[in-house]
PDB file of N, CA and C in Angstrom:
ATOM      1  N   UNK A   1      52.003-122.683  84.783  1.00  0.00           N
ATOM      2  CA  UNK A   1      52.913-122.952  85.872  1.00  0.00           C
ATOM      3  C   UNK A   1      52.560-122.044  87.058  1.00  0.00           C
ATOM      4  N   UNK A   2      52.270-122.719  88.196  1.00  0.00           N
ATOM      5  CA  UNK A   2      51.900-121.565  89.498  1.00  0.00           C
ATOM      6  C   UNK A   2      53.283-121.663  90.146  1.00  0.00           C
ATOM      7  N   UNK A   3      53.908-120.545  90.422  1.00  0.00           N
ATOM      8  CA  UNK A   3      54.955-120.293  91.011  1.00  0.00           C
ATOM      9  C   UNK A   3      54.829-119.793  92.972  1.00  0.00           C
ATOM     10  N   UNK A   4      54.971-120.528  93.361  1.00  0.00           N
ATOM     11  CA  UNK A   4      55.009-120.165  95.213  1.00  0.00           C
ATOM     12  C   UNK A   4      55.832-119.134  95.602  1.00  0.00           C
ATOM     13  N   UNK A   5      54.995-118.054  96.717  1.00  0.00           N
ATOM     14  CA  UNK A   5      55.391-116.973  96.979  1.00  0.00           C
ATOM     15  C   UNK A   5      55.297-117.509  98.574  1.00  0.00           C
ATOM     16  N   UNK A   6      56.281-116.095  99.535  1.00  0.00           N
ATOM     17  CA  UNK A   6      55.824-115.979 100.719  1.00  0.00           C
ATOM     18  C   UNK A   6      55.852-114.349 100.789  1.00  0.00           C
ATOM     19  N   UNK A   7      55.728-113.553 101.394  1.00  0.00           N
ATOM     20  CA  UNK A   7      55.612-112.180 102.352  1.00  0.00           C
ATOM     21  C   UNK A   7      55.958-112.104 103.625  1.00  0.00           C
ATOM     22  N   UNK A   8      57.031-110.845 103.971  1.00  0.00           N
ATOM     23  CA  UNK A   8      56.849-110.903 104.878  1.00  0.00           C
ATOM     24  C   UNK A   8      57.053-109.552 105.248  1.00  0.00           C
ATOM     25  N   UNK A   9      56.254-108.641 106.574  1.00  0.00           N
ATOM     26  CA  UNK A   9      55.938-107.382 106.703  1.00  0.00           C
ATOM     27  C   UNK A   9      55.529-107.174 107.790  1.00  0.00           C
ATOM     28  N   UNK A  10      56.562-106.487 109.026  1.00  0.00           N
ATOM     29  CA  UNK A  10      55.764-106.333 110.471  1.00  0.00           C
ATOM     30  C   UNK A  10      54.718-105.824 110.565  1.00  0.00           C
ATOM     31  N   UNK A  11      53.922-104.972 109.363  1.00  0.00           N
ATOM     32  CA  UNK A  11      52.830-104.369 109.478  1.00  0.00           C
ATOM     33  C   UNK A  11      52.261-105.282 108.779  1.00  0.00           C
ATOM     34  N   UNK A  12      50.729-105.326 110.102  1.00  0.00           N
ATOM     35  CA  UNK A  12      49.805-105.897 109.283  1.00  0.00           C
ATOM     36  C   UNK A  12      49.044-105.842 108.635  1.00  0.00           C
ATOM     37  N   UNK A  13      48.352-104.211 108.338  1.00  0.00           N
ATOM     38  CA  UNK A  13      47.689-103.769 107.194  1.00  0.00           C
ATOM     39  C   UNK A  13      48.200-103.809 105.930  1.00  0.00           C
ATOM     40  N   UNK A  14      50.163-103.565 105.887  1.00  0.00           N
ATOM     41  CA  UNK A  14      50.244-103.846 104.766  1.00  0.00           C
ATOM     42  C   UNK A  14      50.898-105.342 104.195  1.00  0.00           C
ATOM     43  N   UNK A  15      50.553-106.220 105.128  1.00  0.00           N
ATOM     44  CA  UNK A  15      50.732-107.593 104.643  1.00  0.00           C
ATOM     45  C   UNK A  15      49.691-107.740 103.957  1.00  0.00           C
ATOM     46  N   UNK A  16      48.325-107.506 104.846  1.00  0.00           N
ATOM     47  CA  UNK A  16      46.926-107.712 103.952  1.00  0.00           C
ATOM     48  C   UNK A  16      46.877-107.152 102.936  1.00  0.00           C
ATOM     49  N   UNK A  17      47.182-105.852 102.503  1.00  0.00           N
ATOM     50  CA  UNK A  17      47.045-105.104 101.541  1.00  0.00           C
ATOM     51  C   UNK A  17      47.961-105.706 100.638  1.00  0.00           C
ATOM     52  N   UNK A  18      48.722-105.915 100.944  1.00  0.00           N
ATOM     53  CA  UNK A  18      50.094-106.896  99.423  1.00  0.00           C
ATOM     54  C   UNK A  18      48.882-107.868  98.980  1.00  0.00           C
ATOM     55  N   UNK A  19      48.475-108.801  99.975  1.00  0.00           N
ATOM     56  CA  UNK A  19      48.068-110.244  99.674  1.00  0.00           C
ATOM     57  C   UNK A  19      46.468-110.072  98.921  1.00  0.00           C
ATOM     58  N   UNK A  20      45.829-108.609  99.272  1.00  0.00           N
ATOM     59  CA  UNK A  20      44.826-108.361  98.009  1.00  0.00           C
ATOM     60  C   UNK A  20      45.524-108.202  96.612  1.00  0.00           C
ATOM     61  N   UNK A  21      46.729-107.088  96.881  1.00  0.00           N
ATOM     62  CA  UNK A  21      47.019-106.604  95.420  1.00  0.00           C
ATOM     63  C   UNK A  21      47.391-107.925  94.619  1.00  0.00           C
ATOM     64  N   UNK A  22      48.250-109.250  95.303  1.00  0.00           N
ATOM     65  CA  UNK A  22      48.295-110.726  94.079  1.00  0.00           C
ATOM     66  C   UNK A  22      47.536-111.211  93.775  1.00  0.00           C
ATOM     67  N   UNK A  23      46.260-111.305  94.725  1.00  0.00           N
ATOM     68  CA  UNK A  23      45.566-112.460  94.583  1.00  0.00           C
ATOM     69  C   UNK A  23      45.088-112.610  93.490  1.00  0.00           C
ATOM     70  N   UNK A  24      44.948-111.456  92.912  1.00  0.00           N
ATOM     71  CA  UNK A  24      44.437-112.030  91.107  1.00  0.00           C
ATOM     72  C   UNK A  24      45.397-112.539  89.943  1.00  0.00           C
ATOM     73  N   UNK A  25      46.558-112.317  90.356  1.00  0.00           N
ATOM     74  CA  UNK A  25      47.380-113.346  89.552  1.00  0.00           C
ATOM     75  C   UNK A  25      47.792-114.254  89.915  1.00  0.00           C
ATOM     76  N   UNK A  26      46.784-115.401  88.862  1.00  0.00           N
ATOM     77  CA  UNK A  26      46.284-116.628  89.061  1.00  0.00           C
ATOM     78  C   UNK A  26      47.589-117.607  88.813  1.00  0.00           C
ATOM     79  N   UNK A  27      48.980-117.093  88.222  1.00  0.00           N
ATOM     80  CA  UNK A  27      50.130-117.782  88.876  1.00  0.00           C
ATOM     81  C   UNK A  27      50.897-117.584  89.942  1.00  0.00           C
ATOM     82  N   UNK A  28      50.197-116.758  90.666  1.00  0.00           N
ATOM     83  CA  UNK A  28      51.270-116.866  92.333  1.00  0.00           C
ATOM     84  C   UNK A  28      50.723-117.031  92.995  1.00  0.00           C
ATOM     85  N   UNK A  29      51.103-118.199  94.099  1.00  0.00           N
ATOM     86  CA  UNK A  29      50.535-118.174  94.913  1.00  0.00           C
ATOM     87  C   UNK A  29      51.221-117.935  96.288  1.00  0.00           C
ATOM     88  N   UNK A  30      51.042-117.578  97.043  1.00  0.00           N
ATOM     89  CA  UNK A  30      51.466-117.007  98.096  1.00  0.00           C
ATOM     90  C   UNK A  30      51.395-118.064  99.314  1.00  0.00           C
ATOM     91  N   UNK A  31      52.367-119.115  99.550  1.00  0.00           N
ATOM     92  CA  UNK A  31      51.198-120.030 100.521  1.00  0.00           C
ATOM     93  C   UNK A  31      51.841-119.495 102.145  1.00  0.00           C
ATOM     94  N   UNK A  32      52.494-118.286 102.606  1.00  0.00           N
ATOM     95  CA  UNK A  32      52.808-118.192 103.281  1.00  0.00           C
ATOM     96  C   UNK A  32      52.934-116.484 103.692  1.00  0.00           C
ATOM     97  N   UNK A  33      52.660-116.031 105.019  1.00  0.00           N
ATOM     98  CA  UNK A  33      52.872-114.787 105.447  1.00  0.00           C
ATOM     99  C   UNK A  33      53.532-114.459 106.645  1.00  0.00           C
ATOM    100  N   UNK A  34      54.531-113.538 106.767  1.00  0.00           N
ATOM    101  CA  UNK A  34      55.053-113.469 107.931  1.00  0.00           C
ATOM    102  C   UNK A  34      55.221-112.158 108.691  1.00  0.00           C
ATOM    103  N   UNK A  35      55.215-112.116 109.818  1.00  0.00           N
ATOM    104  CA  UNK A  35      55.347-110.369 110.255  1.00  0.00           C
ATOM    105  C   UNK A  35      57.042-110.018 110.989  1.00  0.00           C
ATOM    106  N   UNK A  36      57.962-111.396 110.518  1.00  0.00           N
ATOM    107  CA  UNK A  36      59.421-110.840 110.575  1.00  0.00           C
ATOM    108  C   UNK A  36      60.180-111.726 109.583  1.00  0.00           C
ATOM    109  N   UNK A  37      61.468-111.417 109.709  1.00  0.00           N
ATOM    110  CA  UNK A  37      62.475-112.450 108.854  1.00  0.00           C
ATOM    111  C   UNK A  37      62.749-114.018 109.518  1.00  0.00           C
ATOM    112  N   UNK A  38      62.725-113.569 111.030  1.00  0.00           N
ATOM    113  CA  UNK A  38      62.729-114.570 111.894  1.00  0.00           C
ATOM    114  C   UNK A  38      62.260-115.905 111.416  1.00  0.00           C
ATOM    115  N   UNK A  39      60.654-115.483 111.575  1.00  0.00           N
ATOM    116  CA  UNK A  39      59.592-116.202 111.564  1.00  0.00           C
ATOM    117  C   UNK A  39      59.780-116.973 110.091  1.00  0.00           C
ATOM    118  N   UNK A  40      59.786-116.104 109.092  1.00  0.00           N
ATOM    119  CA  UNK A  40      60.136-116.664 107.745  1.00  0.00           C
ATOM    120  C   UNK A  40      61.158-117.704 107.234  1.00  0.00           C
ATOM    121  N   UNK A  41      62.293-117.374 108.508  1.00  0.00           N
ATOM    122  CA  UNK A  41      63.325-118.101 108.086  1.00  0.00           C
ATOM    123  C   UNK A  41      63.172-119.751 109.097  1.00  0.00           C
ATOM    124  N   UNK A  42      62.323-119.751 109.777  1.00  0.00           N
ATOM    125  CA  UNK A  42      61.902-120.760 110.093  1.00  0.00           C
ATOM    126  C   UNK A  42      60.921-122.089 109.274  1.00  0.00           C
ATOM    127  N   UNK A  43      60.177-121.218 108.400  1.00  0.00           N
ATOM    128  CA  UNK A  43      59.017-121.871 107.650  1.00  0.00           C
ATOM    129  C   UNK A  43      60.312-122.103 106.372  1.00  0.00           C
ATOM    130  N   UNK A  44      60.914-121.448 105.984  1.00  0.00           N
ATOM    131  CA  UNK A  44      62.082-121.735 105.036  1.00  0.00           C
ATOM    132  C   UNK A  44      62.548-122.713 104.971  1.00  0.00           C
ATOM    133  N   UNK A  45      63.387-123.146 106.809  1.00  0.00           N
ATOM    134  CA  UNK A  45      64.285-123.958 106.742  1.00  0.00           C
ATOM    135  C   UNK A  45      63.754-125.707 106.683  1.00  0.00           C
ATOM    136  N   UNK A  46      62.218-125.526 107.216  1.00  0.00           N
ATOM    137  CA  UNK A  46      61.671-126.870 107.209  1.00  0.00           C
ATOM    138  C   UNK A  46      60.675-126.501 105.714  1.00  0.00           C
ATOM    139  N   UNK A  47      60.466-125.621 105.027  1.00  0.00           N
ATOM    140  CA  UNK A  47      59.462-125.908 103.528  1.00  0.00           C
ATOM    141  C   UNK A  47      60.568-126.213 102.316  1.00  0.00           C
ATOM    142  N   UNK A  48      62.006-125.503 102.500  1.00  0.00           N
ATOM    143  CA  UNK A  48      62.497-125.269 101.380  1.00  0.00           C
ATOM    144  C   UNK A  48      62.643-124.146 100.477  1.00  0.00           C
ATOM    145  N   UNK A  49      62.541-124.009  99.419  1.00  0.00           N
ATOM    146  CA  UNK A  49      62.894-122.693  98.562  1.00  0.00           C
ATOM    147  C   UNK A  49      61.301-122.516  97.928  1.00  0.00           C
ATOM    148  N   UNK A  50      61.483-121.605  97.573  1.00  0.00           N
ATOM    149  CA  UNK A  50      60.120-120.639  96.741  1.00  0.00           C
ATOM    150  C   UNK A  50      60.410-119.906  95.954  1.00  0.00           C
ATOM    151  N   UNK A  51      59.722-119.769  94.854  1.00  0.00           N
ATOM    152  CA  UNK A  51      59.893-119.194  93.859  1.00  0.00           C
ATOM    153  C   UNK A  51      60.799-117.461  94.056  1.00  0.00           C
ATOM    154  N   UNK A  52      59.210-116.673  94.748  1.00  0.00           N
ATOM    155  CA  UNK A  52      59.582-115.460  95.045  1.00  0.00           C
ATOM    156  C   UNK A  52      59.705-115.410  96.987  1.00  0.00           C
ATOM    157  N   UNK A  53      60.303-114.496  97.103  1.00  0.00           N
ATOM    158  CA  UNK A  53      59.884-113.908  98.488  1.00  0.00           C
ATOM    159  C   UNK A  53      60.103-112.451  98.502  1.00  0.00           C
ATOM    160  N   UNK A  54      58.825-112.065  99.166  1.00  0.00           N
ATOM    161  CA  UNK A  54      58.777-110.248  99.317  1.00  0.00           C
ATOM    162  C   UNK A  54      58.720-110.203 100.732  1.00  0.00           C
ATOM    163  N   UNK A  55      59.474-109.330 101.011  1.00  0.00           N
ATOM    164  CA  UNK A  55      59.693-108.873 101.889  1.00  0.00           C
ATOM    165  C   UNK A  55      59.770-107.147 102.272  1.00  0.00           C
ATOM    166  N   UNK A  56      59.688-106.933 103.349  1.00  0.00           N
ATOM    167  CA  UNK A  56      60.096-105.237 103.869  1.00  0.00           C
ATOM    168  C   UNK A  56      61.124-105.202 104.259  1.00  0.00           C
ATOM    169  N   UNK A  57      61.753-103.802 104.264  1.00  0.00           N
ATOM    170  CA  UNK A  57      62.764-103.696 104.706  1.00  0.00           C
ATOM    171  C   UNK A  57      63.133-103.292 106.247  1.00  0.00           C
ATOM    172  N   UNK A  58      62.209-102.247 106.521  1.00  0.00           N
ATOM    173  CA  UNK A  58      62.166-101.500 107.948  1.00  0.00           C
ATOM    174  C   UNK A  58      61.365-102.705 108.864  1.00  0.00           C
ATOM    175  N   UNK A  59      61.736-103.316 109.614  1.00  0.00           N
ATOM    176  CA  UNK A  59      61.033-104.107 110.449  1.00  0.00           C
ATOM    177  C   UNK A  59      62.300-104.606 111.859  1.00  0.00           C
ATOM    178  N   UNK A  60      61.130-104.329 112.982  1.00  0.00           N
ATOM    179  CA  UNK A  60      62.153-105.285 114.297  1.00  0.00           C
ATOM    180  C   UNK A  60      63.111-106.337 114.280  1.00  0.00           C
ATOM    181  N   UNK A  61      63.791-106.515 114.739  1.00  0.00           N
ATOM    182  CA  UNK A  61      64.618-107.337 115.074  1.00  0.00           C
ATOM    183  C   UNK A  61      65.621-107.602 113.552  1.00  0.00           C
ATOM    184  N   UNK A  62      65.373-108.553 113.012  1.00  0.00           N
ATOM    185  CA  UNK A  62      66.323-108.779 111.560  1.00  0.00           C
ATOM    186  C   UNK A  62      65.530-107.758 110.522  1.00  0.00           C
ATOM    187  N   UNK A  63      66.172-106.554 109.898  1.00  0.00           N
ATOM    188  CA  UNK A  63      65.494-105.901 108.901  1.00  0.00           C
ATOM    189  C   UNK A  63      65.539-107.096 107.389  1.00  0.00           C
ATOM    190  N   UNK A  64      64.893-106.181 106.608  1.00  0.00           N
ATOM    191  CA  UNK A  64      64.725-107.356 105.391  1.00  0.00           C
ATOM    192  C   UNK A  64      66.422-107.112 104.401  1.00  0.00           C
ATOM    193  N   UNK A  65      66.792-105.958 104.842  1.00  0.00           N
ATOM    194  CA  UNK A  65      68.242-105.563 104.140  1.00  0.00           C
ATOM    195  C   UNK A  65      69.177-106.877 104.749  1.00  0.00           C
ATOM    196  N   UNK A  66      69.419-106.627 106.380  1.00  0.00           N
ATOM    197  CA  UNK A  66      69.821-107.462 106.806  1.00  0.00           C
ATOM    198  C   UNK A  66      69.872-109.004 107.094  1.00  0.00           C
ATOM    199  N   UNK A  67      68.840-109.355 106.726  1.00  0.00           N
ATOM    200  CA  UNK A  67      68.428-110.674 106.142  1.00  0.00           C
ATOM    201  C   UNK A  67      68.382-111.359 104.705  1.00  0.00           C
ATOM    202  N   UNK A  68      68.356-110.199 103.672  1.00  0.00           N
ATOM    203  CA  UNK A  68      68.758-110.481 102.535  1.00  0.00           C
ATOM    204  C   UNK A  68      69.985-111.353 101.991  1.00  0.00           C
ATOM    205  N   UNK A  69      70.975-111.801 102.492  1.00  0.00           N
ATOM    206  CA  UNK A  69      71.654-113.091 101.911  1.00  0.00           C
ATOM    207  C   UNK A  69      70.963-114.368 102.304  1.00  0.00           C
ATOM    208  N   UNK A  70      70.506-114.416 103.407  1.00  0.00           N
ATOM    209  CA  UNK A  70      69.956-115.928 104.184  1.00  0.00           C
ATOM    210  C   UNK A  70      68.631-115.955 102.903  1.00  0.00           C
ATOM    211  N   UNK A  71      67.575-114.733 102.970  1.00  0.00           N
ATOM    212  CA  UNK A  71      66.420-115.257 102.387  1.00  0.00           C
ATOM    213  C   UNK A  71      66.912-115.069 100.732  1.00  0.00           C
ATOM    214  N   UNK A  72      68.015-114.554 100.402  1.00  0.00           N
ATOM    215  CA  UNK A  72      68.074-114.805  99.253  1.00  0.00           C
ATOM    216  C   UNK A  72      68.581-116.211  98.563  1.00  0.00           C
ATOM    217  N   UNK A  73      68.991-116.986  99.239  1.00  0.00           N
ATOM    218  CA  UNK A  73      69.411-118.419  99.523  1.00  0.00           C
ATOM    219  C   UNK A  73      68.098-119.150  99.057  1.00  0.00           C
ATOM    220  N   UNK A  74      66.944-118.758  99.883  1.00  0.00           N
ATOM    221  CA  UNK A  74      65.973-120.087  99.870  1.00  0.00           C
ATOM    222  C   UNK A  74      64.718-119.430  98.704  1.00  0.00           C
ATOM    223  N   UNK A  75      65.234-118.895  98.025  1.00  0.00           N
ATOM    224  CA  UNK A  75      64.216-118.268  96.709  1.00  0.00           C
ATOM    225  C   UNK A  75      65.043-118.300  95.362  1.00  0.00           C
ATOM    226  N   UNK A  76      64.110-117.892  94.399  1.00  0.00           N
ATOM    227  CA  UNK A  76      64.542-117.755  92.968  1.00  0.00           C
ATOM    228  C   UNK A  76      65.031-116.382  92.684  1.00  0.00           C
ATOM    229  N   UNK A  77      63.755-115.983  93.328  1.00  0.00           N
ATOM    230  CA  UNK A  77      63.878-113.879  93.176  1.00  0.00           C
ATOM    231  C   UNK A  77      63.270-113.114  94.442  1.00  0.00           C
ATOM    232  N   UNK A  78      64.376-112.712  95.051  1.00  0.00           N
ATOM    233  CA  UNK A  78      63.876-111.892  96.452  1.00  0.00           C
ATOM    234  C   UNK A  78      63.669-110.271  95.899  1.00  0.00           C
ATOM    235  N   UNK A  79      62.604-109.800  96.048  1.00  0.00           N
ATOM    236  CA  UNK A  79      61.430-108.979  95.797  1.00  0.00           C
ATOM    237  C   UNK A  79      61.511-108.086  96.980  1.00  0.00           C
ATOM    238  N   UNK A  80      62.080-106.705  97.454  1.00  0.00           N
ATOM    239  CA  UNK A  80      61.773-106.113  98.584  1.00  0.00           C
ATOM    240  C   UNK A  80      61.073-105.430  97.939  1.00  0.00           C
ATOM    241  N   UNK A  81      59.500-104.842  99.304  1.00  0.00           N
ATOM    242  CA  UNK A  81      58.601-103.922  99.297  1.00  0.00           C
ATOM    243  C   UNK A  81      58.659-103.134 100.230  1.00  0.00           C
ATOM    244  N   UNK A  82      58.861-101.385 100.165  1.00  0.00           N
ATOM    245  CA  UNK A  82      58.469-100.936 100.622  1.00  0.00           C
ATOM    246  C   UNK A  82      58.684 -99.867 101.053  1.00  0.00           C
ATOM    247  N   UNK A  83      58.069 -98.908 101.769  1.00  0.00           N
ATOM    248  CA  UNK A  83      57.976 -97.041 101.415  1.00  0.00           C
ATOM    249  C   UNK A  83      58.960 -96.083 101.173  1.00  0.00           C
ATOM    250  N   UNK A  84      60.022 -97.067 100.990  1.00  0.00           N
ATOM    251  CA  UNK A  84      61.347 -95.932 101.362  1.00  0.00           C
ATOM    252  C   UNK A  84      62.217 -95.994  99.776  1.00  0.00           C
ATOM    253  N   UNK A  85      62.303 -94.683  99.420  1.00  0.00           N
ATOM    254  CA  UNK A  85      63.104 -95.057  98.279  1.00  0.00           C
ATOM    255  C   UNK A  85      64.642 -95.009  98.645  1.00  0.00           C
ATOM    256  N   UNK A  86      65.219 -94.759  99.940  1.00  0.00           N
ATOM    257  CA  UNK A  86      66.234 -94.621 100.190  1.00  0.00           C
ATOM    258  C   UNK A  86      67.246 -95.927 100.085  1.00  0.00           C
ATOM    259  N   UNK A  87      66.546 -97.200 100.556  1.00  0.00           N
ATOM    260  CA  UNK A  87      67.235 -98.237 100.485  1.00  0.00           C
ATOM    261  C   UNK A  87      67.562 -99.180  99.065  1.00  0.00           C
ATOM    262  N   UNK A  88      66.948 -98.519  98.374  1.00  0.00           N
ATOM    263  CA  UNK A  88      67.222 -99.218  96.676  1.00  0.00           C
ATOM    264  C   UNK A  88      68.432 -99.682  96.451  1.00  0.00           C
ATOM    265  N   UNK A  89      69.838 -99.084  96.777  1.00  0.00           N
ATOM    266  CA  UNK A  89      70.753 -99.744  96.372  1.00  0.00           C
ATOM    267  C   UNK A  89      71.409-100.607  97.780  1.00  0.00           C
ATOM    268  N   UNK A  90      71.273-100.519  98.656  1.00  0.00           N
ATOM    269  CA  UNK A  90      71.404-101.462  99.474  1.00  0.00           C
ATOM    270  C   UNK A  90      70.782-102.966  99.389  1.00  0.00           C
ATOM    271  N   UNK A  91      69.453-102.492  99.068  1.00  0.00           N
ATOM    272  CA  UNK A  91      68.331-103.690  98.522  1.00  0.00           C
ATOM    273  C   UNK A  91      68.714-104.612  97.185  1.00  0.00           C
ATOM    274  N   UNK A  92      69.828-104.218  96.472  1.00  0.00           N
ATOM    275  CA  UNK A  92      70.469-104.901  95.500  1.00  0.00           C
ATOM    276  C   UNK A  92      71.389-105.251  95.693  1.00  0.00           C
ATOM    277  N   UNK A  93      72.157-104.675  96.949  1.00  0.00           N
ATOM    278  CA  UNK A  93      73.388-105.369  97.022  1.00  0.00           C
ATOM    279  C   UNK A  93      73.382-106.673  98.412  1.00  0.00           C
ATOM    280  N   UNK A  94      72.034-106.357  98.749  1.00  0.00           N
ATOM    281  CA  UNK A  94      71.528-107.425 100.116  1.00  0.00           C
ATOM    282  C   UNK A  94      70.914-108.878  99.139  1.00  0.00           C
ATOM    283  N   UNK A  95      71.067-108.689  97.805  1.00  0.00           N
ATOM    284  CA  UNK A  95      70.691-110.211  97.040  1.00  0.00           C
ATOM    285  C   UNK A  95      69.299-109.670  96.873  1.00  0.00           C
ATOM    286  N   UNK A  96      68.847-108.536  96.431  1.00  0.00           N
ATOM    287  CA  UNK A  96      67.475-108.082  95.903  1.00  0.00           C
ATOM    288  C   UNK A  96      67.646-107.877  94.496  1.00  0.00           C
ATOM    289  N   UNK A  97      65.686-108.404  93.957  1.00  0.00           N
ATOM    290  CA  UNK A  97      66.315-108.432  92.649  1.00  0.00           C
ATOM    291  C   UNK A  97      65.007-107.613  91.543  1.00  0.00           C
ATOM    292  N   UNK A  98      64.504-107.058  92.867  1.00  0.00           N
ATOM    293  CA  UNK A  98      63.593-106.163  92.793  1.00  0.00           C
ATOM    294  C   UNK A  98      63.410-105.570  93.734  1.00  0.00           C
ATOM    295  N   UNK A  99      62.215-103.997  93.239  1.00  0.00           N
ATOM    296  CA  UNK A  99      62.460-103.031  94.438  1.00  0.00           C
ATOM    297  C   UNK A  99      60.988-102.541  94.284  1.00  0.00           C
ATOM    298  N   UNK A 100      59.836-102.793  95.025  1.00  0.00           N
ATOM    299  CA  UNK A 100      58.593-102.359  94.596  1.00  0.00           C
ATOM    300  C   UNK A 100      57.991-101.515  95.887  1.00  0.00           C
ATOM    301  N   UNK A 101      57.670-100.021  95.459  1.00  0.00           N
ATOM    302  CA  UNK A 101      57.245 -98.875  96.561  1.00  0.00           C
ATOM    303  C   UNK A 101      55.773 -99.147  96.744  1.00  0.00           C
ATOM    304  N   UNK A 102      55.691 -98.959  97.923  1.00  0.00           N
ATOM    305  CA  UNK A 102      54.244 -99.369  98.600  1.00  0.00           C
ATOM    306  C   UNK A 102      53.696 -98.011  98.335  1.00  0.00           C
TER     307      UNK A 102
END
């Protein structure tokens, strides 16, 4: 079963860098990348739901905390990534259902 992913991460080294660390597991596929929530929640509203979505938290305009009910809506398991261990329990109570440190 290949399960569909998206990402999304105002930085773009570490969007690239996520999208090396999956690519070898040969059930996810990732068919989408984004550098806000914005943007994501656009490709959402016309693709539909996806398995996973990872996201960051610290980013312009909509953070990924603050966007966490909308994108937790159009997924199975919303997945936040990223450097801060401070937001962990916010990140669970924003509809996160994982917490993975960059």
């Amino acid at each position: 079963m290949i399960l569909d992913a998206i990402a999304i991460d105002d930085e773009r080294f570490a969007l690239d860098d996520f999208l090396e660390e999956v690519k070898p597991i040969g059930t996810l596929n990732v068919i989408a990348s984004f550098r806000s929530v914005s943007d994501a929640l656009v490709f959402l509203s016309k693709h539909g739901r996806v398995n996973f979505i990872f996201s960051d938290i610290e980013m312009p305009g909509i953070s990924g905390i603050a966007g966490g009910a909308v994108l937790s809506s159009y997924c199975d398991k919303l997945i936040y990534t990223t450097g801060h261990d401070e937001y962990a329990l916010a990140a669970f109570g924003a509809g996160g259902e994982g917490y993975l440190m960059k």
